[in-house]
N, C-alpha and C. Protein backbone atom coordinates (compact mmCIF):
# COMPACT_ATOMS: atom_id res chain seq x y z
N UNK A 1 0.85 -1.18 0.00
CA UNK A 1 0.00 0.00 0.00
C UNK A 1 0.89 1.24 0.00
N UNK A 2 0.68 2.21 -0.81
CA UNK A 2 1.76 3.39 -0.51
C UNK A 2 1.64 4.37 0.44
N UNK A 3 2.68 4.73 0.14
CA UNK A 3 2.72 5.44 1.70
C UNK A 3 1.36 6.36 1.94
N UNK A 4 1.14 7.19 0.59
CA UNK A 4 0.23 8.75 1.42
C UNK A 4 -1.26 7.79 0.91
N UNK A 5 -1.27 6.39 1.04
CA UNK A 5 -2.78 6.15 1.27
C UNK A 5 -2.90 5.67 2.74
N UNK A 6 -1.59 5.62 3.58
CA UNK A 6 -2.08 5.47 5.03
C UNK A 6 -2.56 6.38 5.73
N UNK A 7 -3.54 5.87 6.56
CA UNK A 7 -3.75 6.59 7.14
C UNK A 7 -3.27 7.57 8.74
N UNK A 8 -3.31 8.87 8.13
CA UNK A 8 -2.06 9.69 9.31
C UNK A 8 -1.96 9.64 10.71
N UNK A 9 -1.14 8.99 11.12
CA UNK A 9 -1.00 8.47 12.67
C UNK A 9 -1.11 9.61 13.72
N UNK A 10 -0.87 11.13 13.39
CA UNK A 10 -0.74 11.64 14.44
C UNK A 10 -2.10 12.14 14.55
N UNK A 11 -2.33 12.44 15.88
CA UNK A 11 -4.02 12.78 16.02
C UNK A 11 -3.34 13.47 17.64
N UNK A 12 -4.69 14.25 17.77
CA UNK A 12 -5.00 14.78 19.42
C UNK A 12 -5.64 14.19 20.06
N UNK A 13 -5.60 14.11 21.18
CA UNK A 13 -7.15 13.86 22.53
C UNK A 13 -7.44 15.24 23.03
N UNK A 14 -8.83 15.44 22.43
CA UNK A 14 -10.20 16.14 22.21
C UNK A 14 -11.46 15.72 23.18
N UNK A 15 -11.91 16.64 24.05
CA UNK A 15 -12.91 15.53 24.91
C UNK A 15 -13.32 14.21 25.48
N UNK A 16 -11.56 13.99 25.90
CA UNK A 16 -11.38 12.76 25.92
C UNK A 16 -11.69 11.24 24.56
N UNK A 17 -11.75 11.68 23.67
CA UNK A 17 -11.43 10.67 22.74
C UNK A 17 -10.41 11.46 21.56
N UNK A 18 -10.23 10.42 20.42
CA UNK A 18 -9.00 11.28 19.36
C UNK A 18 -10.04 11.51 18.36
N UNK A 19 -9.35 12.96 17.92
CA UNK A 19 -9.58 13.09 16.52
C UNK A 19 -9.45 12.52 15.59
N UNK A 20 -10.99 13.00 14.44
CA UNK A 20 -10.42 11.81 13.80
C UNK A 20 -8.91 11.44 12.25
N UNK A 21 -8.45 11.04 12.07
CA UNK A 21 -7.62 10.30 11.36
C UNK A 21 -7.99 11.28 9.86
N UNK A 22 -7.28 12.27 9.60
CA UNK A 22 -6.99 12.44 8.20
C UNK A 22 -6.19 11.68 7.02
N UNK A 23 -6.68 11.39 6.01
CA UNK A 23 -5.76 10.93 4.97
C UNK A 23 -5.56 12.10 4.08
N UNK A 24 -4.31 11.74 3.22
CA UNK A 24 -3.66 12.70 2.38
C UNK A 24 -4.16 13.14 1.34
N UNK A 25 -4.74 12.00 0.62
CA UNK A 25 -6.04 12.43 -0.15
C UNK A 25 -6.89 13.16 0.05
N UNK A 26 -7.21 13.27 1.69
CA UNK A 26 -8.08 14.67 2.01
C UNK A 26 -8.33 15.75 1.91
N UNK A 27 -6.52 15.93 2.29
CA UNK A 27 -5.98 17.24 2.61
C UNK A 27 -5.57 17.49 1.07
N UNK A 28 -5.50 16.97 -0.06
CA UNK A 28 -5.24 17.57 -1.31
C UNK A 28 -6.61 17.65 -1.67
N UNK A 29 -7.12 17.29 -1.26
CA UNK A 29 -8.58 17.41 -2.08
C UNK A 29 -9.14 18.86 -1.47
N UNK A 30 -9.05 19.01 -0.08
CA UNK A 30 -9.40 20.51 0.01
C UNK A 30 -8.60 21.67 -0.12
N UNK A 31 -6.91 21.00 -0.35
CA UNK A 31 -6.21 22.29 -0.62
C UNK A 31 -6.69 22.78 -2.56
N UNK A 32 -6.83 21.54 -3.13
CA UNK A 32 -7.48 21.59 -4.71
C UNK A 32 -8.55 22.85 -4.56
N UNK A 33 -9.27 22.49 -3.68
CA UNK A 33 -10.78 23.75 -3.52
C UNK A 33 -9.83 25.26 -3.29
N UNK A 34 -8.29 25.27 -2.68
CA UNK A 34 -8.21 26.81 -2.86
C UNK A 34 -7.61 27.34 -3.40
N UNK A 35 -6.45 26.52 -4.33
CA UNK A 35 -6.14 27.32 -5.73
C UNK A 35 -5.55 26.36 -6.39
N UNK A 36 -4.40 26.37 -7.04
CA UNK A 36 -3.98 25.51 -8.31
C UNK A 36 -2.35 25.36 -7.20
N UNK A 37 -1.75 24.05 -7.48
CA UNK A 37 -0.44 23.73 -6.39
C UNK A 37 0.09 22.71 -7.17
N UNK A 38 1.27 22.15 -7.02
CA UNK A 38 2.34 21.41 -7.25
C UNK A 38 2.72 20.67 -5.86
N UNK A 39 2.14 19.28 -5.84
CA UNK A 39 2.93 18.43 -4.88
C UNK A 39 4.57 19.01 -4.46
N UNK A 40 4.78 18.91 -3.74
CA UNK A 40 6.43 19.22 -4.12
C UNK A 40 6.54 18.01 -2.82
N UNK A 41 8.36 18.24 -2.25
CA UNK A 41 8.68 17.60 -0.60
C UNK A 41 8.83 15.87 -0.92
N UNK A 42 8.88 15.10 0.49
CA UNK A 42 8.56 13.90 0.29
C UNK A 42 7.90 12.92 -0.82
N UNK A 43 6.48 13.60 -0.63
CA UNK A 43 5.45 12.92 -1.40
C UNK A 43 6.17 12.87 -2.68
N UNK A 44 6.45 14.18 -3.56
CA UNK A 44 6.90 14.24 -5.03
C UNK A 44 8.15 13.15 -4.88
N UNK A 45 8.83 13.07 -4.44
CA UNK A 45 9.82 12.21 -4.16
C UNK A 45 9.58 10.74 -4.45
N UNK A 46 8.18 10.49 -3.66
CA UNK A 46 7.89 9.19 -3.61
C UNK A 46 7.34 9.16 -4.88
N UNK A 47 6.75 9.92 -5.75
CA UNK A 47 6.00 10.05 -7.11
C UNK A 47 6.93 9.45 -8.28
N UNK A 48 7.66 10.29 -8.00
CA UNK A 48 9.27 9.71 -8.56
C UNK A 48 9.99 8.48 -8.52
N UNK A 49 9.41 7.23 -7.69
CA UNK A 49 9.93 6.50 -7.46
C UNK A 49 10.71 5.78 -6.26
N UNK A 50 11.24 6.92 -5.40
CA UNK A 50 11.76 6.97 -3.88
C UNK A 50 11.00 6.22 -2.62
N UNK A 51 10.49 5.81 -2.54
CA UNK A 51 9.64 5.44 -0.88
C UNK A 51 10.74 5.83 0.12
N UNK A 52 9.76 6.97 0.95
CA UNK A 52 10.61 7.29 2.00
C UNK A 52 9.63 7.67 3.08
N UNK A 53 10.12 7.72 3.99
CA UNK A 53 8.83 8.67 5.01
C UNK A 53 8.67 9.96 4.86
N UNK A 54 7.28 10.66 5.14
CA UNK A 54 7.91 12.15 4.98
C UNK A 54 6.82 12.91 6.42
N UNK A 55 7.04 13.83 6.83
CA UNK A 55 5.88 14.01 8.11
C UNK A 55 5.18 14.97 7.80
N UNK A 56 5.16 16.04 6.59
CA UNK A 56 4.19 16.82 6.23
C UNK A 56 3.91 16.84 4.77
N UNK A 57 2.79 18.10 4.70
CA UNK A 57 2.74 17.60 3.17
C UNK A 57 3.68 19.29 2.55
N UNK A 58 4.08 18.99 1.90
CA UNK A 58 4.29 20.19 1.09
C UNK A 58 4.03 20.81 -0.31
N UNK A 59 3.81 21.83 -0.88
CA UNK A 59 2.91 22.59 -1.78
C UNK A 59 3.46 24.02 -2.38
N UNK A 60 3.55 23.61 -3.93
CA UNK A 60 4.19 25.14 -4.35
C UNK A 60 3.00 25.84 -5.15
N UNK A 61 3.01 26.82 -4.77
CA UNK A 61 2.04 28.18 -4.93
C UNK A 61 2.64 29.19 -5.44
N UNK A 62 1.83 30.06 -5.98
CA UNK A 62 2.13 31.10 -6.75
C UNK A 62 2.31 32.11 -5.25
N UNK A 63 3.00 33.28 -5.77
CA UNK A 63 3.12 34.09 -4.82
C UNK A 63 2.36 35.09 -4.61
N UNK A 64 1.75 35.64 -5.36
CA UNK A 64 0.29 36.14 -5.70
C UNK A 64 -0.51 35.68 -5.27
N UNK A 65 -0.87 34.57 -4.84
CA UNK A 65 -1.85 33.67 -4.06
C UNK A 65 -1.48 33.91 -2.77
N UNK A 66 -0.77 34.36 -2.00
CA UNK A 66 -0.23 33.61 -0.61
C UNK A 66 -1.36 33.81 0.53
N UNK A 67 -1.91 35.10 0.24
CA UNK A 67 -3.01 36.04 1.41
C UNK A 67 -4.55 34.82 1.27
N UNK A 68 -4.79 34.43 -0.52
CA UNK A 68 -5.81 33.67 -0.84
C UNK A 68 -5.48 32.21 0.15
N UNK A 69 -4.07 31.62 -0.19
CA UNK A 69 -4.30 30.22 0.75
C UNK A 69 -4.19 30.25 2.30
N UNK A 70 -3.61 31.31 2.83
CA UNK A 70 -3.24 31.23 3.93
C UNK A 70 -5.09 31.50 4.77
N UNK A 71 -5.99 32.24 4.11
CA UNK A 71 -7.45 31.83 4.47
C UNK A 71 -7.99 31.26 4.18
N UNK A 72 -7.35 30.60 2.87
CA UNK A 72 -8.35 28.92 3.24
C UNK A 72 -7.94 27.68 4.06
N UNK A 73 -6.27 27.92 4.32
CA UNK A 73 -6.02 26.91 4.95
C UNK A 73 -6.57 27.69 6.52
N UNK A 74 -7.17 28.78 7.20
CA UNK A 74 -7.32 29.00 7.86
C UNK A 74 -8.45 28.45 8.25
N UNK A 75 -9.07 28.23 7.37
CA UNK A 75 -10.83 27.55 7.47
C UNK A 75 -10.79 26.44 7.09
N UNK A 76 -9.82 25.36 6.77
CA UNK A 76 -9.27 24.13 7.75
C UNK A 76 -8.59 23.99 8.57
N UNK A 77 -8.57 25.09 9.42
CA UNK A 77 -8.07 24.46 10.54
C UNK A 77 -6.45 24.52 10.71
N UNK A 78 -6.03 25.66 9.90
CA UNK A 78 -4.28 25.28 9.76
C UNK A 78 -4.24 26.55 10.25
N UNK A 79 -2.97 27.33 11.47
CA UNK A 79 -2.60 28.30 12.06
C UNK A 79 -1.45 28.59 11.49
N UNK A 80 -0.84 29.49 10.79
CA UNK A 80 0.60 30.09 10.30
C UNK A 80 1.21 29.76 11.90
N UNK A 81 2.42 29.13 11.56
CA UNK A 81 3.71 29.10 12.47
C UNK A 81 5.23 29.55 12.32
N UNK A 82 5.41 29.65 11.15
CA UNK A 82 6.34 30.42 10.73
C UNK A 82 6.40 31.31 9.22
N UNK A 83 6.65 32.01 8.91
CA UNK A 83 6.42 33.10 7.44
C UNK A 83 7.69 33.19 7.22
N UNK A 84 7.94 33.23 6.02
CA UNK A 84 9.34 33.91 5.31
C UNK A 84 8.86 34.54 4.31
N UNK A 85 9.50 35.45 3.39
CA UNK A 85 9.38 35.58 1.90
C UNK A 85 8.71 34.25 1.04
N UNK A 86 9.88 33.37 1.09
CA UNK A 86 9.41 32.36 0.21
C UNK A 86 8.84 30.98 0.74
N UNK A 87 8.50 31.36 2.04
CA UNK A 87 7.74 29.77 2.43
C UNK A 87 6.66 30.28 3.81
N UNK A 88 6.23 29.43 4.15
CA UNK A 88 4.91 29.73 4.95
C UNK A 88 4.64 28.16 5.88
N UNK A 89 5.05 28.00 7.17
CA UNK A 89 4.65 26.53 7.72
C UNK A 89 3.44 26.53 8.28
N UNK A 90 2.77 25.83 8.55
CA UNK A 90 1.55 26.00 9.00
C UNK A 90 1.26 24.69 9.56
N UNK A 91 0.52 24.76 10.66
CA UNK A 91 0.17 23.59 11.89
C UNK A 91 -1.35 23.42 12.04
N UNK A 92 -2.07 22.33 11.92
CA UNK A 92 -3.56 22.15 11.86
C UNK A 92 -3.83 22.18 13.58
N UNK A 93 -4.56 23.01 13.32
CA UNK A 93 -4.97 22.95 15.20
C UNK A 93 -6.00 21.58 15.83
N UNK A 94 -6.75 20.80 14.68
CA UNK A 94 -7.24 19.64 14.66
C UNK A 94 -6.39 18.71 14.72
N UNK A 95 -5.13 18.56 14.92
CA UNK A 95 -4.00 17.11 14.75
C UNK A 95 -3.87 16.75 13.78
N UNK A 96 -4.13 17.20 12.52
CA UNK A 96 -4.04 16.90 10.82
C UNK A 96 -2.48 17.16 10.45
N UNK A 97 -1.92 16.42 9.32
CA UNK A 97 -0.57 16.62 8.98
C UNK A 97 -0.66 18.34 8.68
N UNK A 98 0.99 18.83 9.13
CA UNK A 98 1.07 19.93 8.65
C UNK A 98 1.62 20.18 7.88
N UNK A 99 1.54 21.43 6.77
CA UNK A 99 1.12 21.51 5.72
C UNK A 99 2.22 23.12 5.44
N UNK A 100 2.98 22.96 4.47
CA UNK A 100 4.25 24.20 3.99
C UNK A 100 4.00 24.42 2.74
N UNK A 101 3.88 25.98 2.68
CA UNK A 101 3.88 26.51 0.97
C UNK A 101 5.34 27.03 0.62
N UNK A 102 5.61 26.22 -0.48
CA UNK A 102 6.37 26.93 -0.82
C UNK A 102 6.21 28.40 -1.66
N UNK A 103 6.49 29.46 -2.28
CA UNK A 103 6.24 30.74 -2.72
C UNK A 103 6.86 31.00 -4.29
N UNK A 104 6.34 30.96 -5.55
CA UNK A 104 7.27 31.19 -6.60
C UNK A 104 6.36 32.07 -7.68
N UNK A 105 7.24 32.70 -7.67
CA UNK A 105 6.38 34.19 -8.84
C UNK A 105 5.78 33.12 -10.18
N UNK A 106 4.59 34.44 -10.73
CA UNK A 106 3.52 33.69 -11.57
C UNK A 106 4.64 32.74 -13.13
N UNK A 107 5.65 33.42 -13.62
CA UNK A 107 6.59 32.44 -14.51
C UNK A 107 7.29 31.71 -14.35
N UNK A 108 7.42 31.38 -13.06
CA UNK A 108 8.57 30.02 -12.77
C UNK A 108 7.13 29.21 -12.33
N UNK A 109 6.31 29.59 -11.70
CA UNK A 109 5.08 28.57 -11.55
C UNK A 109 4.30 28.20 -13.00
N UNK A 110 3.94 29.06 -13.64
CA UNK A 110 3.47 28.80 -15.25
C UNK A 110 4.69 27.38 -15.99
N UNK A 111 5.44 27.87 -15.46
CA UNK A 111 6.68 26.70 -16.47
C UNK A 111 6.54 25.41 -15.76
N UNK A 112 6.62 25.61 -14.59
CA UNK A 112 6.89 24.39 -13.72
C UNK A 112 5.03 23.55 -13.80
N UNK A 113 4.86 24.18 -13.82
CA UNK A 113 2.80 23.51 -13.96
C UNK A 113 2.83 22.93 -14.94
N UNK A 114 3.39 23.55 -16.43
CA UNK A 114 2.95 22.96 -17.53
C UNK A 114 4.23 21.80 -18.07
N UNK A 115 4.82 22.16 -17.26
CA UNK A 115 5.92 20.70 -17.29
C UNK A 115 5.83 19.32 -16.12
N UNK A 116 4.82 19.74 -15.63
CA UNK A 116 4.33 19.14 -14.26
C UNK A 116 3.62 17.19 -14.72
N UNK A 117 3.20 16.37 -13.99
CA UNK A 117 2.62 15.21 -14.52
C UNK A 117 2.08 15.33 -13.21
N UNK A 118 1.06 14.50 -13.86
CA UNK A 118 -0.31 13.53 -12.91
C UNK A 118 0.37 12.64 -12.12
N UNK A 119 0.18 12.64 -10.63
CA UNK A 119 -0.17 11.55 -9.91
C UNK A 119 -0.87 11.21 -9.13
N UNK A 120 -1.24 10.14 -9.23
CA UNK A 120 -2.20 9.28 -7.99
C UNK A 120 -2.10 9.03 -6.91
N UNK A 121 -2.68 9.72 -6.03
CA UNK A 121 -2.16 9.50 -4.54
C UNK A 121 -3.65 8.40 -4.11
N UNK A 122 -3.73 7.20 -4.05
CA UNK A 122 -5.28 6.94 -4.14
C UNK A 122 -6.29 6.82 -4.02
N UNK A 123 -7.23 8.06 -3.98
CA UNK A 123 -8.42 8.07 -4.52
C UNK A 123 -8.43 9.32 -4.99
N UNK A 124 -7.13 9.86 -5.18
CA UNK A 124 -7.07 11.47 -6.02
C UNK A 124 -6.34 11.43 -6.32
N UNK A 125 -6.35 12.53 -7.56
CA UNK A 125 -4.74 12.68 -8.07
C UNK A 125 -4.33 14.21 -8.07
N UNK A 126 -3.08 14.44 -8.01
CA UNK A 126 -2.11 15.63 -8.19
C UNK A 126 -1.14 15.84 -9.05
N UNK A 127 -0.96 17.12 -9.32
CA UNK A 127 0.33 16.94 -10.11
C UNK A 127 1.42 17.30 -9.02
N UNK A 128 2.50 16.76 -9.81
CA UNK A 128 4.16 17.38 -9.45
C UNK A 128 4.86 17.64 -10.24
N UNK A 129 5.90 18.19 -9.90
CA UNK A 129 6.89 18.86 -10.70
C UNK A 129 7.59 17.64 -11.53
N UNK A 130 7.91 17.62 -12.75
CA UNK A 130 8.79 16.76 -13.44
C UNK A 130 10.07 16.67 -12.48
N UNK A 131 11.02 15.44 -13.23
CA UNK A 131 11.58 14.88 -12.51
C UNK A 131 13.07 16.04 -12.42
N UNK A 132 12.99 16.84 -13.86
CA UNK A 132 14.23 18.22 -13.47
C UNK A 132 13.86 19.30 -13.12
N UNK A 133 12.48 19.38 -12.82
CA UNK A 133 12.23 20.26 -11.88
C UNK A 133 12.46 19.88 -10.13
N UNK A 134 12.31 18.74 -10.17
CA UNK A 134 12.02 18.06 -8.39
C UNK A 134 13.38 17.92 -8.30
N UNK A 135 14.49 17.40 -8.83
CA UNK A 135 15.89 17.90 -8.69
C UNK A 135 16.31 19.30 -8.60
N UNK A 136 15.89 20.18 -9.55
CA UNK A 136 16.47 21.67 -9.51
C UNK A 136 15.77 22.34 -8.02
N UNK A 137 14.62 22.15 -7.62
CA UNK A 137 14.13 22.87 -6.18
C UNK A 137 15.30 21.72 -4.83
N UNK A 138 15.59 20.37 -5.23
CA UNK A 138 16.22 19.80 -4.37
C UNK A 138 17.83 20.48 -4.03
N UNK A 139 17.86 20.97 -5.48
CA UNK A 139 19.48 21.32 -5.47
C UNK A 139 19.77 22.69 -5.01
N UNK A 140 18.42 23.75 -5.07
CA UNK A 140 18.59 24.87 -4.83
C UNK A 140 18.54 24.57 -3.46
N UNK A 141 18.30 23.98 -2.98
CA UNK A 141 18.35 24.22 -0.77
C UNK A 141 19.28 23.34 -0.79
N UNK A 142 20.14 22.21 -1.27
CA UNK A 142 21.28 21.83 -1.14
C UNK A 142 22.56 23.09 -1.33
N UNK A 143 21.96 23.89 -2.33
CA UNK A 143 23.49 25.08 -2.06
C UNK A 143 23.36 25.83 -1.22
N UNK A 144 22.46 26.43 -0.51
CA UNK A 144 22.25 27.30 0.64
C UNK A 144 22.63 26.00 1.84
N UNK A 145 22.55 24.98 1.80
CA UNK A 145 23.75 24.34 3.08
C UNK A 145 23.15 24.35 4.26
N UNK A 146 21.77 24.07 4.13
CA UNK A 146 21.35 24.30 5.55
C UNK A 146 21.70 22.96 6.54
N UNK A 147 22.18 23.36 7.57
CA UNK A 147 22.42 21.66 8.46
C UNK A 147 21.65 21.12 8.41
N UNK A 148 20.02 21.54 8.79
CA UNK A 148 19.35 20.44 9.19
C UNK A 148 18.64 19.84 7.67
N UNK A 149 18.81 20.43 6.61
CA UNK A 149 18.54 19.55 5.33
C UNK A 149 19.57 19.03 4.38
N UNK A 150 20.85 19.26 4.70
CA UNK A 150 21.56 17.97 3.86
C UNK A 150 21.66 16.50 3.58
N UNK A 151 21.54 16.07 5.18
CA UNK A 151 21.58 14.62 4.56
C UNK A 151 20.04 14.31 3.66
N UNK A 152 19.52 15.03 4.04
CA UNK A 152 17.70 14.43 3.75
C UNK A 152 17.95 14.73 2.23
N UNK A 153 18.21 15.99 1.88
CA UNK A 153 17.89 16.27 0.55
C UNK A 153 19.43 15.65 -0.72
N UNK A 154 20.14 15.72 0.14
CA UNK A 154 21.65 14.62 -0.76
C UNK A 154 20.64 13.21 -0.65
N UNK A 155 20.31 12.30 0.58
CA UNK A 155 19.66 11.06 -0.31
C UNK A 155 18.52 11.39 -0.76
N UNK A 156 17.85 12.17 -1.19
CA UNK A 156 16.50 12.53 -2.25
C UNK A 156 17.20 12.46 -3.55
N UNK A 157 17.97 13.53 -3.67
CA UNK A 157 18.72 13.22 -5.00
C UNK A 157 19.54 12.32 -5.34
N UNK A 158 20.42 11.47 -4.49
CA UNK A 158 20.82 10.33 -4.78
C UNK A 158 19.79 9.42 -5.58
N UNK A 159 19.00 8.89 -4.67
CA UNK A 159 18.25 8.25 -4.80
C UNK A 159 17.27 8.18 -6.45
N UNK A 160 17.11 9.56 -6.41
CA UNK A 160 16.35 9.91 -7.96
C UNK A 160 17.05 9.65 -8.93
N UNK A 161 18.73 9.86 -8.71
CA UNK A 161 19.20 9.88 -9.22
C UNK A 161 19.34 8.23 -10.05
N UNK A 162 19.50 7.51 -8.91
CA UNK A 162 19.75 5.75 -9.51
C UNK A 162 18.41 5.14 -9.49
N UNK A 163 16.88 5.48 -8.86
CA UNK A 163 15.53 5.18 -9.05
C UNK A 163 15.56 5.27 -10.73
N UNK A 164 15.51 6.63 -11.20
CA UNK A 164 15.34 6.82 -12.55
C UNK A 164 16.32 6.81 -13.33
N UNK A 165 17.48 6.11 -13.02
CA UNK A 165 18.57 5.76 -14.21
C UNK A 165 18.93 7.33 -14.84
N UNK A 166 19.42 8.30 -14.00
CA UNK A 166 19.56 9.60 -14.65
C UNK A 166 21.15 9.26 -14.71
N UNK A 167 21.81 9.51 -16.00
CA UNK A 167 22.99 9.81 -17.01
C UNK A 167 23.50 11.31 -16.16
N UNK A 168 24.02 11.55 -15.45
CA UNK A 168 24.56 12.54 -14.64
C UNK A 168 26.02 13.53 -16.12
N UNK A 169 26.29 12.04 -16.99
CA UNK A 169 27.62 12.80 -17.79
C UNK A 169 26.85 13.46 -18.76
N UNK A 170 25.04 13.73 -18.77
CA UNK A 170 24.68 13.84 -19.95
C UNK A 170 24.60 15.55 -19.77
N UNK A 171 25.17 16.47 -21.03
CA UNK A 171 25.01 17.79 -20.21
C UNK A 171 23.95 18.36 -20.15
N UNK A 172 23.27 18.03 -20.22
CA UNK A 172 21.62 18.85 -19.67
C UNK A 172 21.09 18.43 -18.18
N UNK A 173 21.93 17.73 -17.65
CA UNK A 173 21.67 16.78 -16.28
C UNK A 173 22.61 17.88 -15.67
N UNK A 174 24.13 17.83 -16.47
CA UNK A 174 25.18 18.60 -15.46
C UNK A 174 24.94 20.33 -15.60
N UNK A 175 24.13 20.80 -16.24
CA UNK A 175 23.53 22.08 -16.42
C UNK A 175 22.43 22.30 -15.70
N UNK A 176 21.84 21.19 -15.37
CA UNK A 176 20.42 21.28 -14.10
C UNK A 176 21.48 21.75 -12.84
N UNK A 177 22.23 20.95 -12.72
CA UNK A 177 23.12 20.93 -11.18
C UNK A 177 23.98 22.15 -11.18
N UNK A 178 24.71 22.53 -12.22
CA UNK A 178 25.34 23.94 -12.22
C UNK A 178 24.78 24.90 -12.04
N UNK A 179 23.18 25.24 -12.71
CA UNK A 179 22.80 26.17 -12.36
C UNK A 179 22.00 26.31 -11.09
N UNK A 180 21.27 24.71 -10.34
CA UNK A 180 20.60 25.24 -9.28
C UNK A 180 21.63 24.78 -7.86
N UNK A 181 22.54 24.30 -8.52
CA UNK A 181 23.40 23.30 -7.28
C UNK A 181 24.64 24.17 -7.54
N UNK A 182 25.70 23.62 -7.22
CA UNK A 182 27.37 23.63 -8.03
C UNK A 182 28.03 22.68 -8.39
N UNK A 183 29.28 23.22 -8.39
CA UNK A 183 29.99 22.07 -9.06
C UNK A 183 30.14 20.78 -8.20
N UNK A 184 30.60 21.36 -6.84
CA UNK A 184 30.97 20.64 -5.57
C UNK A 184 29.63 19.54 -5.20
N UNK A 185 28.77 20.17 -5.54
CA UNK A 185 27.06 19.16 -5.21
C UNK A 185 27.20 18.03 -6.52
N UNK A 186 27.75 18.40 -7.97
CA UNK A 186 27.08 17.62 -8.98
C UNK A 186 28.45 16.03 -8.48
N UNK A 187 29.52 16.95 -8.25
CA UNK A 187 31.18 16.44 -8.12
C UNK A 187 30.31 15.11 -6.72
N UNK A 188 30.03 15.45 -5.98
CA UNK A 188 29.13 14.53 -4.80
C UNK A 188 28.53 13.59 -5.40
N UNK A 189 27.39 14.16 -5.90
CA UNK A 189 26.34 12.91 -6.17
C UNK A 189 26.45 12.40 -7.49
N UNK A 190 27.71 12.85 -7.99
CA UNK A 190 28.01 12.09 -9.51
C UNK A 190 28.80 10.48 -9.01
N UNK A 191 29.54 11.01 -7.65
CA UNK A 191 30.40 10.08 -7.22
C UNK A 191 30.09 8.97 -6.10
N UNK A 192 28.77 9.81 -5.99
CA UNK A 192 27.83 8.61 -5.08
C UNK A 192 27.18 7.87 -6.03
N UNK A 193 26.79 7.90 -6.86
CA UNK A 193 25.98 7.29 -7.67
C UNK A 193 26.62 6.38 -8.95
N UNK A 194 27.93 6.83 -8.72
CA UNK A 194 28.97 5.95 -9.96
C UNK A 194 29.21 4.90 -10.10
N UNK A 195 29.29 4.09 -9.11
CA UNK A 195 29.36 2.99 -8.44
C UNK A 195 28.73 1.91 -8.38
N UNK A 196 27.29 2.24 -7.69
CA UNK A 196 25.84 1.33 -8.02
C UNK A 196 25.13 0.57 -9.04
């Protein structure tokens, strides 16, 4: 059974019994009702081929939208917990998975949508970002170096990397990584993956 058709383990005690049990299918089905999104995070990962765990869902949005989702996810039940420029975390006050926008102006979202594919999460479907798009957003937070997302996001791209048989010497692969990664990131996971 895949992963985002289980059903989500974390819940509250509410009047002495638990809330009840959201599935992921849910929560895309009512984020669908408040504007147009791109799987992104874990899940896209797993879309791709990867099985991994992931503990929230994540979602790329136009940036022009941000004021529109942040009140609809308000009227499910989701409280802003942290804001940046380009991202937005948000925590369901019902015990529901929580839920991160990512932020990208209306032409990098237009490109990335219409290069985007269908998937089935099951009993709905979503799109995500193609597979050099879900590398190029992986590689752009691999060069900013944050501690607490390297190892996670080096085996995401590993992994995609030998899941989908990607040709790393091919140069449109090493031009994805130069421009959203560097040299030092492609020089890594060219040499993790050489081997296998």
């Amino acid at each position: 059974m895949p992963l985002w058709r289980c059903r989500f383990a974390r819940s509250q005690i509410k009047s002495g019994c638990y809330s009840r049990l959201v599935t992921i299918p849910e929560i895309i089905s009512a984020s669908d009702r408040i504007g147009r999104f791109l799987l992104i995070g874990g899940h896209a990962v797993m879309a791709h081929g990867y099985t991994r765990t992931t503990i929230d869902l994540d979602l790329l949005v136009r940036r022009a939208e941000r004021e529109t989702w942040a009140s609809g996810l308000a009227a499910l039940g989701y409280e802003c917990r942290h804001s940046h420029d380009n991202f937005q975390q948000f925590q369901s006050t019902k015990g529901d998975m929580d839920l991160d926008l990512m932020f990208v102006g209306d032409p990098t979202f237009d490109r990335m949508y219409l290069a985007s594919i269908e998937k089935s999460l099951g009993s709905i479907a979503a799109r995500v970002p193609s597979l050099e798009h879900l590398v190029a957003l992986k590689l752009h937070v691999l060069k900013q170096n944050l501690a607490h997302r390297i190892l996670g996001d080096f085996d995401d791209v590993i992994q995609l990397v030998l899941v989908n048989g990607i040709d790393l010497a091919q140069p449109g692969w090493r031009e994805i990584f130069l421009k959203f990664g560097n040299e030092q990131i492609y020089d890594k996971i060219r040499d993790a993956t050489r081997s296998q």
